[in-house]
Protein backbone atom coordinates (compact mmCIF):
# COMPACT_ATOMS: atom_id res chain seq x y z
CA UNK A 1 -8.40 15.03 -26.95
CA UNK A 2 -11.91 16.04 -28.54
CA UNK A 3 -13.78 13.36 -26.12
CA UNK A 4 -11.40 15.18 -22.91
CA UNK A 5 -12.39 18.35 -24.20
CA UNK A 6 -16.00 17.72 -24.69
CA UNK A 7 -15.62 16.12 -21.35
CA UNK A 8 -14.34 19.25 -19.39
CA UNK A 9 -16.94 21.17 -21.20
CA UNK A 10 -19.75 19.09 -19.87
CA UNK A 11 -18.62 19.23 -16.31
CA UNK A 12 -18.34 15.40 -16.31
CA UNK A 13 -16.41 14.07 -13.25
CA UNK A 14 -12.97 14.36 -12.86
CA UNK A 15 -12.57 10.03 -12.83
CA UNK A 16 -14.34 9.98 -16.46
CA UNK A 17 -11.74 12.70 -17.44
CA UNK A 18 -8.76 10.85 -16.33
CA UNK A 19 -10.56 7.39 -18.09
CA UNK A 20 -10.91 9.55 -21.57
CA UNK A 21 -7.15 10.58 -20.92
CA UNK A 22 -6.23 7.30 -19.96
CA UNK A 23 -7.74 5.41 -23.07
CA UNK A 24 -6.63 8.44 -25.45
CA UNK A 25 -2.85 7.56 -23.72
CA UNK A 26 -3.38 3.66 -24.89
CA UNK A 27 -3.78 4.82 -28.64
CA UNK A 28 -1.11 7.32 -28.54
CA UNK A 29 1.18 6.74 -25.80
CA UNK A 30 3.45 9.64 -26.31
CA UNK A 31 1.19 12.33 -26.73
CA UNK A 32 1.97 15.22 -25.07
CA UNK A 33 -1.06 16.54 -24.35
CA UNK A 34 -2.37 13.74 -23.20
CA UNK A 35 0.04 13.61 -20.39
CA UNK A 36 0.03 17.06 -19.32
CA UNK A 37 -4.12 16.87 -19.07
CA UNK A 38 -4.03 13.17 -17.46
CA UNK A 39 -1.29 14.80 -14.80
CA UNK A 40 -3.48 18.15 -14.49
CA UNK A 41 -6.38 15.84 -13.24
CA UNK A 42 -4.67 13.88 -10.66
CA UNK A 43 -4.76 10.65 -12.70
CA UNK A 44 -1.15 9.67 -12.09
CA UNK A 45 0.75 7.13 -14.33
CA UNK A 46 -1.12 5.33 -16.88
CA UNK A 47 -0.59 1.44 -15.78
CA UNK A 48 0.90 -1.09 -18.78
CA UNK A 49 -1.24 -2.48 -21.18
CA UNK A 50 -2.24 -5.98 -21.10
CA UNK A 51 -1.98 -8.03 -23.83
CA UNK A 52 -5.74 -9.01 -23.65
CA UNK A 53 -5.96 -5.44 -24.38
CA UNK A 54 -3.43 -4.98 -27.22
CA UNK A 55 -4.99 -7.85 -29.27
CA UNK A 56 -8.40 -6.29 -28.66
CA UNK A 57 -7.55 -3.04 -30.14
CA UNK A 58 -5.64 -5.03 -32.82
CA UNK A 59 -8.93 -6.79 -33.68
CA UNK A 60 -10.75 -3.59 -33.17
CA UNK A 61 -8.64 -1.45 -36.06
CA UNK A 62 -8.55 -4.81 -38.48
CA UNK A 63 -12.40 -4.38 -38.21
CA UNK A 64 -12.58 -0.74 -38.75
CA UNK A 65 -10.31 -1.28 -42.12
CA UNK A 66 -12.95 -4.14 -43.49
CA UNK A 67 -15.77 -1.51 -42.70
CA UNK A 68 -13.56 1.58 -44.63
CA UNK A 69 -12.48 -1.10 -47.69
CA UNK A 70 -16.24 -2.60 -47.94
CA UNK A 71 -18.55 -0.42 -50.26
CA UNK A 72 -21.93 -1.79 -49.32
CA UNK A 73 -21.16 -0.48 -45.91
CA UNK A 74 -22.56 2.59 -44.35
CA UNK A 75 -19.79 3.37 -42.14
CA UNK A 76 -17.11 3.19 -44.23
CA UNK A 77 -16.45 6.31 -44.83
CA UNK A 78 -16.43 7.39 -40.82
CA UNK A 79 -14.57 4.13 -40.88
CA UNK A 80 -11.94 5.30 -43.41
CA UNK A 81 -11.88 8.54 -41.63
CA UNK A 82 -10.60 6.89 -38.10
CA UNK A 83 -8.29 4.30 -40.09
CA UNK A 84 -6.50 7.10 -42.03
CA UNK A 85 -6.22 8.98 -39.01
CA UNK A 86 -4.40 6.25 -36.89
CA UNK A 87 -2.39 5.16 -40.16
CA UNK A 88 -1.21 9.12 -40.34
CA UNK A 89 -0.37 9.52 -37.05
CA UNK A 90 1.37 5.87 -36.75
CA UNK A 91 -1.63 5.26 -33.13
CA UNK A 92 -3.44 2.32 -32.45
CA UNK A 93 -0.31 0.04 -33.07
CA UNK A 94 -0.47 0.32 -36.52
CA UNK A 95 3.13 1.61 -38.23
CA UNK A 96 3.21 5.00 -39.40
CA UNK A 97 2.04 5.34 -43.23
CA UNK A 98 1.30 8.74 -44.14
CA UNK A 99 1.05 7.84 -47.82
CA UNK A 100 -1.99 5.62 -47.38
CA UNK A 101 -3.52 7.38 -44.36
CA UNK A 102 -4.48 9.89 -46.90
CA UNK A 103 -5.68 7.82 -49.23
CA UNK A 104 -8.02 6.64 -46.43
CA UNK A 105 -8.86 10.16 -45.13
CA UNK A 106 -9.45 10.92 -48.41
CA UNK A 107 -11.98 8.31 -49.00
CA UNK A 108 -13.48 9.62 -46.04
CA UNK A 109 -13.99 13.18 -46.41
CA UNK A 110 -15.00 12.14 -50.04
CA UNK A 111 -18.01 11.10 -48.29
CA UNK A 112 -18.79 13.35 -46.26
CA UNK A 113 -16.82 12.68 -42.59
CA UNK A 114 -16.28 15.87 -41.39
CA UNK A 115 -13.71 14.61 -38.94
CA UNK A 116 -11.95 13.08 -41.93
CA UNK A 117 -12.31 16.15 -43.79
CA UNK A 118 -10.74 18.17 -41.25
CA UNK A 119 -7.95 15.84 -40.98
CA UNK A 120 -7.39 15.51 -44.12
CA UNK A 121 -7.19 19.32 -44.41
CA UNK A 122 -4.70 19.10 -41.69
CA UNK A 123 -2.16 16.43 -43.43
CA UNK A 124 -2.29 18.43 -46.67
CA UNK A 125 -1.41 21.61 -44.99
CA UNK A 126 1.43 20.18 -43.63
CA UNK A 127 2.33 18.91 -46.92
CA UNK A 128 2.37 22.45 -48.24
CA UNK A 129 -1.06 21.94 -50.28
CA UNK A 130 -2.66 24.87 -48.62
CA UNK A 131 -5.07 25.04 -51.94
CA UNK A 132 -6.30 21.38 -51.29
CA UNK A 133 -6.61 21.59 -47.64
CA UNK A 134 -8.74 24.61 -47.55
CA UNK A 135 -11.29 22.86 -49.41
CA UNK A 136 -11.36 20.01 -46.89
CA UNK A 137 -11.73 22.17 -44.10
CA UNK A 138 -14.38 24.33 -45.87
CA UNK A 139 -16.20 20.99 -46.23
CA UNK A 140 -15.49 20.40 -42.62
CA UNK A 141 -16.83 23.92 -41.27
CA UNK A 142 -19.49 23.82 -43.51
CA UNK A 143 -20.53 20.46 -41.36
CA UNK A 144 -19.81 22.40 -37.78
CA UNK A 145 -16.01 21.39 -37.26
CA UNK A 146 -15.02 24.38 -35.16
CA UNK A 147 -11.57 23.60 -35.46
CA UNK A 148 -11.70 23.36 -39.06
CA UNK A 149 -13.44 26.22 -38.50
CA UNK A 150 -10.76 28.61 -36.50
CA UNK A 151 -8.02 26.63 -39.32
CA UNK A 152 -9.30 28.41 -41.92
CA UNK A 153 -9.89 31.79 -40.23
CA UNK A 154 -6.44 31.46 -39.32
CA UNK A 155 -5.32 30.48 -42.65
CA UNK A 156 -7.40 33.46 -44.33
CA UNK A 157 -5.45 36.14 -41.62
CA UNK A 158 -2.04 34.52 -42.67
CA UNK A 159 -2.89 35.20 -45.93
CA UNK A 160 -4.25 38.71 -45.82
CA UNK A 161 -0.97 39.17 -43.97
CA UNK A 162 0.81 38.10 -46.46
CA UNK A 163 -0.84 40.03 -49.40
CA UNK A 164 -0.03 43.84 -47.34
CA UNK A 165 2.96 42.95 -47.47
CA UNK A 166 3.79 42.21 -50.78
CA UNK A 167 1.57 45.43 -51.20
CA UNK A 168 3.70 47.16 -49.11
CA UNK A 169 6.52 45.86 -51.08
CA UNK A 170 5.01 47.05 -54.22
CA UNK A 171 4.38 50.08 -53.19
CA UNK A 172 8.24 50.93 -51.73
CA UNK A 173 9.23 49.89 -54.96
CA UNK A 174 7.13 51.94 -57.58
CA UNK A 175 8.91 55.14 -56.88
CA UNK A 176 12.10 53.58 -58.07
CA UNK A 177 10.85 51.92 -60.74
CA UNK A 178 8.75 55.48 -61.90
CA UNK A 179 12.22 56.92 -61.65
CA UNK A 180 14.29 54.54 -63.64
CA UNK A 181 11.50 55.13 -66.24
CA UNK A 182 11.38 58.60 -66.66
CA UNK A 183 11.66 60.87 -69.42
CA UNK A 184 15.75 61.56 -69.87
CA UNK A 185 16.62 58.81 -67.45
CA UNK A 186 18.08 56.67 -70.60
CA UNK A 187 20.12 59.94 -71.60
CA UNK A 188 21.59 60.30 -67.87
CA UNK A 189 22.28 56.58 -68.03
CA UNK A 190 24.28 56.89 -71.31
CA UNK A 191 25.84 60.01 -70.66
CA UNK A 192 27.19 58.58 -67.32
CA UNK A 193 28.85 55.86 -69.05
């Protein structure tokens, strides 16, 4: 979806659009919005993978995870990055492992992917580590991810949201609480019993 959108943005021919939809649709075959934007373009159905093709992008993502598990390499960590991603999302023909895609993504955005870093920031917040994941996408935004970016911004509304109201709440409830504590309150309690 980045490549499409970078595509579009670009004003690259519609035939290189449907191609980035078409090879996005290969590593995720049920994506949505894949689909919708390979349909929006004209691009039709997306015709069966070969085999040939299958055992290329097999070979392709055993390679990426030597790169990501060898330390002496430069790329490992973009490496980690992209083999954490398909391992989270279950793409690529790989089986779904959430567990140790973040491990990967992890080792990643340790050093310094900002693509891992935003999705690692993405898989925490959906595990309900909000505290964790804001750091990775502050990492991320600090490196240019715009949607790491807008994540946060959106994240830092939802929050300020959140703290009015519990304000708000406080502040309904103070006039209660200054009236159960009032002078003679006790004695009206006692005397009512």
């Amino acid at each position: 979806l980045r490549l499409l959108a970078a595509l579009r943005l670009g004003d690259a021919p519609v035939q290189e659009q449907i191609d980035a939809c078409s090879r996005g649709l290969r590593a995720c075959p049920h994506s949505r919005d894949l689909q919708a934007a390979r349909g929006a373009l004209g691009g039709g159905q997306e015709p069966a993978d070969s085999g040939e093709e299958a055992a290329a992008l097999l070979s392709q993502l055993a390679e990426t995870r030597r790169i990501a598990d060898d330390p002496k390499d430069a790329r490992r960590f973009m490496a980690a990055g992209d083999y954490g991603a398909a391992l989270v999302l279950g793409a690529h023909g790989v089986e779904q492992n959430r567990e140790l895609g973040e491990i990967y993504l992890r080792r990643g955005a340790d050093g310094g992917d900002s693509g891992a870093q935003r999705n690692c920031g993405m898989l925490l917040l959906e595990s309900d580590r909000a505290a964790e994941a804001a750091e990775y996408l502050r990492q991320a935004a600090d490196q240019g991810d715009e949607e790491a970016a807008a994540t946060l911004l959106a994240l830092g509304k939802e929050a300020e949201q959140k703290r009015e109201a519990l304000d708000k709440q406080r502040q309904e409830r103070r006039p209660q609480i200054a009236h159960d504590r009032a002078p003679g309150a006790a004695r009206r309690t006692r005397a009512a019993a």
